[in-house]
PDB file of N, CA and C in Angstrom:
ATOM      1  N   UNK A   1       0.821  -1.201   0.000  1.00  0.00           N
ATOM      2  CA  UNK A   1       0.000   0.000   0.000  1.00  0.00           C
ATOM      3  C   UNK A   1       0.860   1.258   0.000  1.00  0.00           C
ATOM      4  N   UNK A   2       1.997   1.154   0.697  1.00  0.00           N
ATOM      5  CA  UNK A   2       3.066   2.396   0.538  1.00  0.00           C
ATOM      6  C   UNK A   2       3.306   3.294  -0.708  1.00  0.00           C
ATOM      7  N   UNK A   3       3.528   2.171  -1.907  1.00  0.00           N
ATOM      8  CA  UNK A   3       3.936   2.348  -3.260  1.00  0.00           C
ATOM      9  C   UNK A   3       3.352   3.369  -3.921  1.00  0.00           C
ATOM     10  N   UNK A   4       1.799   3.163  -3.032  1.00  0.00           N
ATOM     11  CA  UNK A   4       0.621   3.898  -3.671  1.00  0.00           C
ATOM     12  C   UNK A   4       0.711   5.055  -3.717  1.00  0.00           C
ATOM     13  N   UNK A   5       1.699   5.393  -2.851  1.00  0.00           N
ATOM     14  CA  UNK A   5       1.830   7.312  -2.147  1.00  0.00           C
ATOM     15  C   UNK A   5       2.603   7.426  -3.400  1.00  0.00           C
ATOM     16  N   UNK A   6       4.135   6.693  -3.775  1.00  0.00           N
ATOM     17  CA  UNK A   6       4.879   7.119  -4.719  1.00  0.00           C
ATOM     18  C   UNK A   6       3.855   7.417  -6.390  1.00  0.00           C
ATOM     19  N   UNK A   7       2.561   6.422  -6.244  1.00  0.00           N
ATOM     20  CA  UNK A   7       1.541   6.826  -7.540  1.00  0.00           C
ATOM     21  C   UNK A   7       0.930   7.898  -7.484  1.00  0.00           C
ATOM     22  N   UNK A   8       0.376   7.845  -6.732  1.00  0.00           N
ATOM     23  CA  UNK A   8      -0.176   8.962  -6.159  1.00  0.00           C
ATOM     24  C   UNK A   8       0.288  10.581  -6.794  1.00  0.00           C
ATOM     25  N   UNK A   9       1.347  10.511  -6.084  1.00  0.00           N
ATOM     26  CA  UNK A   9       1.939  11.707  -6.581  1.00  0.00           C
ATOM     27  C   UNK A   9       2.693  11.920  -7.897  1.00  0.00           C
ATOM     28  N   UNK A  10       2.888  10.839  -8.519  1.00  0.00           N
ATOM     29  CA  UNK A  10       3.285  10.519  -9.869  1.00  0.00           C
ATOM     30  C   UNK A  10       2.135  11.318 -10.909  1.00  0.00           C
ATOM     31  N   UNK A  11       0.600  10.786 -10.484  1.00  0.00           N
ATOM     32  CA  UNK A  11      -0.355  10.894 -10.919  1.00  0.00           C
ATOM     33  C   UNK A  11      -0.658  12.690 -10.829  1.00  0.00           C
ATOM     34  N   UNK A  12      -0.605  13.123  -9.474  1.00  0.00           N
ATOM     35  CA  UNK A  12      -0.812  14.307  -9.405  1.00  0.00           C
ATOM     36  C   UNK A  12       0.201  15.765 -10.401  1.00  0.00           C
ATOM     37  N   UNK A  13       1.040  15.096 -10.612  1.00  0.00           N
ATOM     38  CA  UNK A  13       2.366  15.512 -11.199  1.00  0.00           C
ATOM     39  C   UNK A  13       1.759  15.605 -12.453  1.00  0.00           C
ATOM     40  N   UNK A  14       1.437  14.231 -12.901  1.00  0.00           N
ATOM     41  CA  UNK A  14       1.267  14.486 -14.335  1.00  0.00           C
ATOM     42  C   UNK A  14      -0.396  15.233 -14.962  1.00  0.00           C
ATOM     43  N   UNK A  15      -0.895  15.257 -14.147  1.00  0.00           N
ATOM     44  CA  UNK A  15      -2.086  15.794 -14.008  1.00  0.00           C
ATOM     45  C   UNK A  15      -2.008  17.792 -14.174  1.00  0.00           C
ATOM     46  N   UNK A  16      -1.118  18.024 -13.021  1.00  0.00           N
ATOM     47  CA  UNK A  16      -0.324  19.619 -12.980  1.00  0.00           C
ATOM     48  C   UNK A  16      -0.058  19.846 -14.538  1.00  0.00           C
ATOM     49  N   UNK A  17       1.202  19.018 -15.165  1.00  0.00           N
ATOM     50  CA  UNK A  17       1.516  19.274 -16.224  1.00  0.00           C
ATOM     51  C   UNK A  17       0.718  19.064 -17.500  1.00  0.00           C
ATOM     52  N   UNK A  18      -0.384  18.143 -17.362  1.00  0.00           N
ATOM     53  CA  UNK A  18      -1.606  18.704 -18.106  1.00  0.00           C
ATOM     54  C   UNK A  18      -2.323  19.799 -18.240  1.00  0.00           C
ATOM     55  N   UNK A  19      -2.852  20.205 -17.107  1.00  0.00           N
ATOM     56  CA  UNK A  19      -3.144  21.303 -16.717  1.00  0.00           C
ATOM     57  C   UNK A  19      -2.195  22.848 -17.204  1.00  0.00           C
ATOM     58  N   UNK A  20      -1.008  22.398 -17.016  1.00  0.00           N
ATOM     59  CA  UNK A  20      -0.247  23.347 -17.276  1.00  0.00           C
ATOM     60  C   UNK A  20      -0.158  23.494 -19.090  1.00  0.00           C
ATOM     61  N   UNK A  21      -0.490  22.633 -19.835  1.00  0.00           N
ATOM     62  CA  UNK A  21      -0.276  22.563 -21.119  1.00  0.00           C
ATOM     63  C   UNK A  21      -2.071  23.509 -21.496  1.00  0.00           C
ATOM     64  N   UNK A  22      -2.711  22.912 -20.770  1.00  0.00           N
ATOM     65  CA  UNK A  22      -3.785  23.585 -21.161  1.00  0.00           C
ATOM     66  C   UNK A  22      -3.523  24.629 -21.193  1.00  0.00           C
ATOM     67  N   UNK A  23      -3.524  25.090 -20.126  1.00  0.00           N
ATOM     68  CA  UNK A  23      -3.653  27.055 -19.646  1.00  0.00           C
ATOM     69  C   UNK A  23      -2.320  27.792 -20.464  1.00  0.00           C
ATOM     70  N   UNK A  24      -1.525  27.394 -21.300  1.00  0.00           N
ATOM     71  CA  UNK A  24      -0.698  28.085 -22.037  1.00  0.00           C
ATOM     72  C   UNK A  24      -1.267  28.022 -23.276  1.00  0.00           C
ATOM     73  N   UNK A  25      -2.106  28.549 -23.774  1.00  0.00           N
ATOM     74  CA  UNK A  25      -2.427  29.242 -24.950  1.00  0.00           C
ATOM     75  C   UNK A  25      -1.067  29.529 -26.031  1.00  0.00           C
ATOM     76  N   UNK A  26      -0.859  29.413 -27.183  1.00  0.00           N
ATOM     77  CA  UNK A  26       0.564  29.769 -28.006  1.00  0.00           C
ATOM     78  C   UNK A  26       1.833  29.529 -27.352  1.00  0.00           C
ATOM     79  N   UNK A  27       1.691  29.109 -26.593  1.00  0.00           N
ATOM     80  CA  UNK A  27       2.990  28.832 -25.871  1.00  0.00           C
ATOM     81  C   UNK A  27       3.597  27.174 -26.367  1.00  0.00           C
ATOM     82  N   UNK A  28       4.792  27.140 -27.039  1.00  0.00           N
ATOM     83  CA  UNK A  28       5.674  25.352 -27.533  1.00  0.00           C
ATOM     84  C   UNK A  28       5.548  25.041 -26.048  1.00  0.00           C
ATOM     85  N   UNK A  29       5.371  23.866 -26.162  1.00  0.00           N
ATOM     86  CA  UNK A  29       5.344  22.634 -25.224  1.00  0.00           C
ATOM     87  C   UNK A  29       6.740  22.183 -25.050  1.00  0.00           C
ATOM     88  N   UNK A  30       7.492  22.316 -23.323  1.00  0.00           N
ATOM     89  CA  UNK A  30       8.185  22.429 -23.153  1.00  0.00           C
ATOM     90  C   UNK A  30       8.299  21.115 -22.372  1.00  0.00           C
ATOM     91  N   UNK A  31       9.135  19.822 -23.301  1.00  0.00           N
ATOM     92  CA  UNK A  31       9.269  18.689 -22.411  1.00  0.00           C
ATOM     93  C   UNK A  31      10.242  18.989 -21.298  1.00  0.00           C
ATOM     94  N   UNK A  32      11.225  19.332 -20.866  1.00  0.00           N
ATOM     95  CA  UNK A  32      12.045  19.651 -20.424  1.00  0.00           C
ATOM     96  C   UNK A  32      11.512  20.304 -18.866  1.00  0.00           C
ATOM     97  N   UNK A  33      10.714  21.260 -18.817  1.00  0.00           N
ATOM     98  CA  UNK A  33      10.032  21.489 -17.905  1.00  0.00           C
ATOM     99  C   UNK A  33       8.703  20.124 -17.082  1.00  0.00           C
ATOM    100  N   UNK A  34       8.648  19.649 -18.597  1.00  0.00           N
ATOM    101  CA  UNK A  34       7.003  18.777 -18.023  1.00  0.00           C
ATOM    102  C   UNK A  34       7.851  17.458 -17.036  1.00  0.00           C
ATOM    103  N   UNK A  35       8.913  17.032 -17.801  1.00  0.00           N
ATOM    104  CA  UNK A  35       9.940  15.750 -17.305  1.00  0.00           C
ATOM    105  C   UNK A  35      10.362  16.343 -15.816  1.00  0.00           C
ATOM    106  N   UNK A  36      10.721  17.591 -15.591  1.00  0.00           N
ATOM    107  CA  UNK A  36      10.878  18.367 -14.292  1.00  0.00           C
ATOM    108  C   UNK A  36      10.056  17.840 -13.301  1.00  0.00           C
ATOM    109  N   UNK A  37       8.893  18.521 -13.800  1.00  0.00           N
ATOM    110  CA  UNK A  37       7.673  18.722 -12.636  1.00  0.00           C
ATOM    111  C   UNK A  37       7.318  16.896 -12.576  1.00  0.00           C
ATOM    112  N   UNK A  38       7.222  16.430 -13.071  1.00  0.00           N
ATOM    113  CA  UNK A  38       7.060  14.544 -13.377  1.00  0.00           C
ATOM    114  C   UNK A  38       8.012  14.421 -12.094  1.00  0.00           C
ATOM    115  N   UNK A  39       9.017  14.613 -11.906  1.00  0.00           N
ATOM    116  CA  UNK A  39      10.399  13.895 -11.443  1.00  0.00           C
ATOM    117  C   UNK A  39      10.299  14.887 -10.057  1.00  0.00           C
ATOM    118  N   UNK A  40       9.943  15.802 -10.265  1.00  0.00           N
ATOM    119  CA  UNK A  40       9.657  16.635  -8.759  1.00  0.00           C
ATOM    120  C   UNK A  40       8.300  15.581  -7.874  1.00  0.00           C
ATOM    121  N   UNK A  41       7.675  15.545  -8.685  1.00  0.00           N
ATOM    122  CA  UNK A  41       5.898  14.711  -8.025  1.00  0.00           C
ATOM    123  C   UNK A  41       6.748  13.448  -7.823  1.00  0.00           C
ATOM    124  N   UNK A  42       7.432  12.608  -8.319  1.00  0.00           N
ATOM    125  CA  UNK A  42       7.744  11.484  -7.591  1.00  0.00           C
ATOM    126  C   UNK A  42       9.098  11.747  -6.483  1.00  0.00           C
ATOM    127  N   UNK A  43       9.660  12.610  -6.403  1.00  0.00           N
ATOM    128  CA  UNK A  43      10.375  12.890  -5.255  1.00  0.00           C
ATOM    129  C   UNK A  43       9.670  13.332  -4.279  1.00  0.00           C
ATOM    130  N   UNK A  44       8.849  13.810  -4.301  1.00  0.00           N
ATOM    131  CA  UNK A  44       7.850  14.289  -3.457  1.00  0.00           C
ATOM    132  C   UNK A  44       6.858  12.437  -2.684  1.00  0.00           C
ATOM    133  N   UNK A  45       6.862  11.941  -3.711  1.00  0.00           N
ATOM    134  CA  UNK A  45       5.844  10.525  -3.639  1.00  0.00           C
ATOM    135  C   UNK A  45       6.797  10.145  -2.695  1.00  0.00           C
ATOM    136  N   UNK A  46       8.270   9.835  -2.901  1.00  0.00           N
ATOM    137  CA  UNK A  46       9.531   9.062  -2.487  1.00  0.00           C
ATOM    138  C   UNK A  46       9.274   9.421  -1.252  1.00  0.00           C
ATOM    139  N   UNK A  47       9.823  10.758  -1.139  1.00  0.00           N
ATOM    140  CA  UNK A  47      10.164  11.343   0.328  1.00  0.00           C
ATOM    141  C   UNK A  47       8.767  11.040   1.598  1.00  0.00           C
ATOM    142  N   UNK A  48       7.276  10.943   0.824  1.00  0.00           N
ATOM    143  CA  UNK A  48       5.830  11.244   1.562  1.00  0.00           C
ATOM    144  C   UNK A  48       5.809   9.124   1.977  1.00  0.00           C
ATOM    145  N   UNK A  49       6.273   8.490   0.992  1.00  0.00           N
ATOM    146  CA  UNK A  49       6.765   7.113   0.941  1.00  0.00           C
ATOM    147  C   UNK A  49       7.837   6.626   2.376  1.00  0.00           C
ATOM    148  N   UNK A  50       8.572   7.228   2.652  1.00  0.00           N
ATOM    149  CA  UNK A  50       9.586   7.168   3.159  1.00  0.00           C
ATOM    150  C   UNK A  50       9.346   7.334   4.292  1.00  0.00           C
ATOM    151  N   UNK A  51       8.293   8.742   4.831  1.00  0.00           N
ATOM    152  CA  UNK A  51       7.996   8.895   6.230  1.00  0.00           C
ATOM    153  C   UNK A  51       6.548   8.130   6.604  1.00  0.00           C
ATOM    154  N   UNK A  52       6.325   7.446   5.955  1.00  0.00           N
ATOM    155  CA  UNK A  52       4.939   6.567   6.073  1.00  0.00           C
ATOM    156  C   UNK A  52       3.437   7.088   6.252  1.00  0.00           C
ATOM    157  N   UNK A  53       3.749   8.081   5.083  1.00  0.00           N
ATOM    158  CA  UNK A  53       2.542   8.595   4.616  1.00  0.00           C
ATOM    159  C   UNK A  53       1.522   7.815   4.579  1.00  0.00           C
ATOM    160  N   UNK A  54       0.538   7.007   5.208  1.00  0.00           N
ATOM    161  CA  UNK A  54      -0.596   6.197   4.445  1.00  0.00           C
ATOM    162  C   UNK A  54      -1.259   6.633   3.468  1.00  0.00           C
ATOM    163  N   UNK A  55      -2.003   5.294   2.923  1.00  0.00           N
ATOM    164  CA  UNK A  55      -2.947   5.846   1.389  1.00  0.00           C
ATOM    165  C   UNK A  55      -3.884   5.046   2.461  1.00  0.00           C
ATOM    166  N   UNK A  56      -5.491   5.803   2.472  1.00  0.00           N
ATOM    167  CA  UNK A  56      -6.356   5.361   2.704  1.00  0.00           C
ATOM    168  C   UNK A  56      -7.392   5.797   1.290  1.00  0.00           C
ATOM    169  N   UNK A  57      -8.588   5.173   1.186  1.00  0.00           N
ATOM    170  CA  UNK A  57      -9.677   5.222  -0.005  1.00  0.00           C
ATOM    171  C   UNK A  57     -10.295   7.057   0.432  1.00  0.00           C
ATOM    172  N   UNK A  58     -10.353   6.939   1.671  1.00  0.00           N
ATOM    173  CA  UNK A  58     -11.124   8.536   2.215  1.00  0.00           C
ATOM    174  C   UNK A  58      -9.710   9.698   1.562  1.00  0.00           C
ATOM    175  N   UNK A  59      -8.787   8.886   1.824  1.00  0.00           N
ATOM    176  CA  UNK A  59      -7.694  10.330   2.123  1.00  0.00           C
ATOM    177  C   UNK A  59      -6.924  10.306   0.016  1.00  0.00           C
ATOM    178  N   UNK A  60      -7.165   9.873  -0.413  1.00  0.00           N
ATOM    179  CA  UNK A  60      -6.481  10.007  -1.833  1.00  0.00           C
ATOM    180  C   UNK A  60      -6.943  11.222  -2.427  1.00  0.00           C
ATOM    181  N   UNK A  61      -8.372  11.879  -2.149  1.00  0.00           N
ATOM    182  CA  UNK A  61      -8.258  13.546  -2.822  1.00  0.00           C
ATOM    183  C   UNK A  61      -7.906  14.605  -2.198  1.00  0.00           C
ATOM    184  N   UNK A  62      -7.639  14.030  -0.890  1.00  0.00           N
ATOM    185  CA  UNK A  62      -6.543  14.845   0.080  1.00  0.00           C
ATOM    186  C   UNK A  62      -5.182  14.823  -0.217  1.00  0.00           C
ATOM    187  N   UNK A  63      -4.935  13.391  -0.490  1.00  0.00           N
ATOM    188  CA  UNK A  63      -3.738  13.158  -1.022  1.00  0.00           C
ATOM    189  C   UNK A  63      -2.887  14.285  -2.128  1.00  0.00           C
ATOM    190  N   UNK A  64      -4.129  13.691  -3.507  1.00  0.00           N
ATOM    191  CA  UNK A  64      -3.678  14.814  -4.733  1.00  0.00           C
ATOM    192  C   UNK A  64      -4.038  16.236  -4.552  1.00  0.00           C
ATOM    193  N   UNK A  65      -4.914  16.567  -3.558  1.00  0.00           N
ATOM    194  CA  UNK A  65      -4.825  18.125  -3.427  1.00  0.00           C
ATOM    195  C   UNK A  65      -3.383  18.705  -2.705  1.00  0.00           C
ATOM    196  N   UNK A  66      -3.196  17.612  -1.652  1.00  0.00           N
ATOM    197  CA  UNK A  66      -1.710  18.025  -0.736  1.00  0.00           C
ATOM    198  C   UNK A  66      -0.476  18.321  -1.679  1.00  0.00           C
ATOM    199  N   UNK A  67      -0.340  16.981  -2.580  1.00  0.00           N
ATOM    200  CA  UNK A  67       0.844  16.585  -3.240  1.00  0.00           C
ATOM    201  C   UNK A  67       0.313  18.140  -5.063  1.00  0.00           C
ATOM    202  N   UNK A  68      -0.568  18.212  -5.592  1.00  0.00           N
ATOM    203  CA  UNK A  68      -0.204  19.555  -6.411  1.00  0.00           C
ATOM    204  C   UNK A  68      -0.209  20.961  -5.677  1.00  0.00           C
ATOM    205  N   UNK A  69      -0.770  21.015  -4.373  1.00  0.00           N
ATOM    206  CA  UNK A  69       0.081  21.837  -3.414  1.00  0.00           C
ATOM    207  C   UNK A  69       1.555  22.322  -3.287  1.00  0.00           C
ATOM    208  N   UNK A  70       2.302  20.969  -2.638  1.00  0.00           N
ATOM    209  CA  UNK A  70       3.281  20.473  -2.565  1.00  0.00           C
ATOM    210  C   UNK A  70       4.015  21.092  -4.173  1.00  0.00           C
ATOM    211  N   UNK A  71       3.843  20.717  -5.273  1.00  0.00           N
ATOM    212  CA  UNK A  71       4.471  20.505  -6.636  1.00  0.00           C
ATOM    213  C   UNK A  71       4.213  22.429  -6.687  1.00  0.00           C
ATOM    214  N   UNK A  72       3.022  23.102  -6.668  1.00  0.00           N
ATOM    215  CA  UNK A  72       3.140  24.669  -6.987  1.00  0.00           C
ATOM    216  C   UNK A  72       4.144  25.162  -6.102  1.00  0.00           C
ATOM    217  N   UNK A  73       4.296  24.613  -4.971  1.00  0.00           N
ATOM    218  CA  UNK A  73       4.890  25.851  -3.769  1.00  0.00           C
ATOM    219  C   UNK A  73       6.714  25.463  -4.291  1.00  0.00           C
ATOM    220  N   UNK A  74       6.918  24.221  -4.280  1.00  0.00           N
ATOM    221  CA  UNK A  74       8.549  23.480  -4.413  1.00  0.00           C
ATOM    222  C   UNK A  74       9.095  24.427  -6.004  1.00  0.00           C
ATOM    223  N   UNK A  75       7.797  24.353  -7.061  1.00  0.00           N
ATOM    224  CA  UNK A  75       8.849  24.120  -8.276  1.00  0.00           C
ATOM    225  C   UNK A  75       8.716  26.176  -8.260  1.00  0.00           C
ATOM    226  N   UNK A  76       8.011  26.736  -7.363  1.00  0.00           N
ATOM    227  CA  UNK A  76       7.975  27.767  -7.722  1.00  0.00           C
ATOM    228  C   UNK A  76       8.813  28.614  -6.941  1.00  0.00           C
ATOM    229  N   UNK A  77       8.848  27.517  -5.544  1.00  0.00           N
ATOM    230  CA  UNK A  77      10.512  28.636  -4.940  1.00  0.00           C
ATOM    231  C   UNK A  77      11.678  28.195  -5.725  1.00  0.00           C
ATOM    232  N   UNK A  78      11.878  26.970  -6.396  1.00  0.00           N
ATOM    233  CA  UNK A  78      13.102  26.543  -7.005  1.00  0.00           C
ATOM    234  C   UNK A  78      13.031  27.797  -8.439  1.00  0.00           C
ATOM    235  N   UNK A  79      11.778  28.109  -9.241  1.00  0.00           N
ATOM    236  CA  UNK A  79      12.374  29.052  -9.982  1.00  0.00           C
ATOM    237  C   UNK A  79      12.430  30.786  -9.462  1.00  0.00           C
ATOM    238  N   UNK A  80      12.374  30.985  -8.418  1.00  0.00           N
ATOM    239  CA  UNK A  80      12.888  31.867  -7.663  1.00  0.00           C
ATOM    240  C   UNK A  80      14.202  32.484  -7.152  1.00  0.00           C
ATOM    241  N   UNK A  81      14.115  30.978  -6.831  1.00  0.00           N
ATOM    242  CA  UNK A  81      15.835  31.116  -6.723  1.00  0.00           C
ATOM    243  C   UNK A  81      16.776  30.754  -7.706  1.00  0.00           C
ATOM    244  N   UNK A  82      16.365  29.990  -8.587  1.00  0.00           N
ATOM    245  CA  UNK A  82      16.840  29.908  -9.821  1.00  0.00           C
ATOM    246  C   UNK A  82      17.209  31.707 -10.361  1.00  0.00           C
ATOM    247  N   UNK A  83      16.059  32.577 -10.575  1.00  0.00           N
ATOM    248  CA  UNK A  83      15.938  33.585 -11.030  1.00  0.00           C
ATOM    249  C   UNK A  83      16.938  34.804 -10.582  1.00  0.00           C
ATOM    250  N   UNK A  84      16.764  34.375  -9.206  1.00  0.00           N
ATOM    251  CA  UNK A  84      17.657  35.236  -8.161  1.00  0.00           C
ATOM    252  C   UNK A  84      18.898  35.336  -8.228  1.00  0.00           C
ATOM    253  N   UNK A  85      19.558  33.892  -8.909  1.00  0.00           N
ATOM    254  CA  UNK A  85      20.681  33.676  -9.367  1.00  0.00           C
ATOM    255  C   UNK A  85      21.087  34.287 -10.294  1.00  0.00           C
ATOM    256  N   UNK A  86      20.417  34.940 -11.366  1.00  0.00           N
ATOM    257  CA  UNK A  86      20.842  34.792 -12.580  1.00  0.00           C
ATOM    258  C   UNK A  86      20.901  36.022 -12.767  1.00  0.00           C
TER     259      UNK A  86
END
């Protein structure tokens, strides 16, 4: 049942980056970013995996609301400071 957290957030990940393809109007589709945010949602799964996050049937749209939470707040201080850098 653990594994499920690492899907979980796999799922929510790729869901974001759907989402994110939608809402860009004229904008090229940027694999490079989408493979990002993918690989951020399962580090996120890993790490929520690791401290023994349970998956219960009640708690999974808690789950994916927590974990694309989780994915806006992480990838958006990382391009912050990315930015800050530069």
């Amino acid at each position: 049942m653990g594994i499920a957290t690492i899907g979980i957030a796999l799922l929510m990940s790729v869901i974001y980056v759907i989402l994110g393809v939608a809402k860009s109007v004229g904008e090229e589709f940027n694999p490079v970013k989408a493979v990002s945010t993918v690989l951020l949602g399962l580090l996120i799964g890993v790490v929520m995996y690791l401290t023994g996050q349970p998956v219960t049937q009640a708690g999974i749209m808690e789950q994916l609301a927590v974990y694309g939470g989780l994915l806006y707040v992480i990838e958006n201080l990382i391009k912050a400071f990315k930015r800050r850098l530069e």
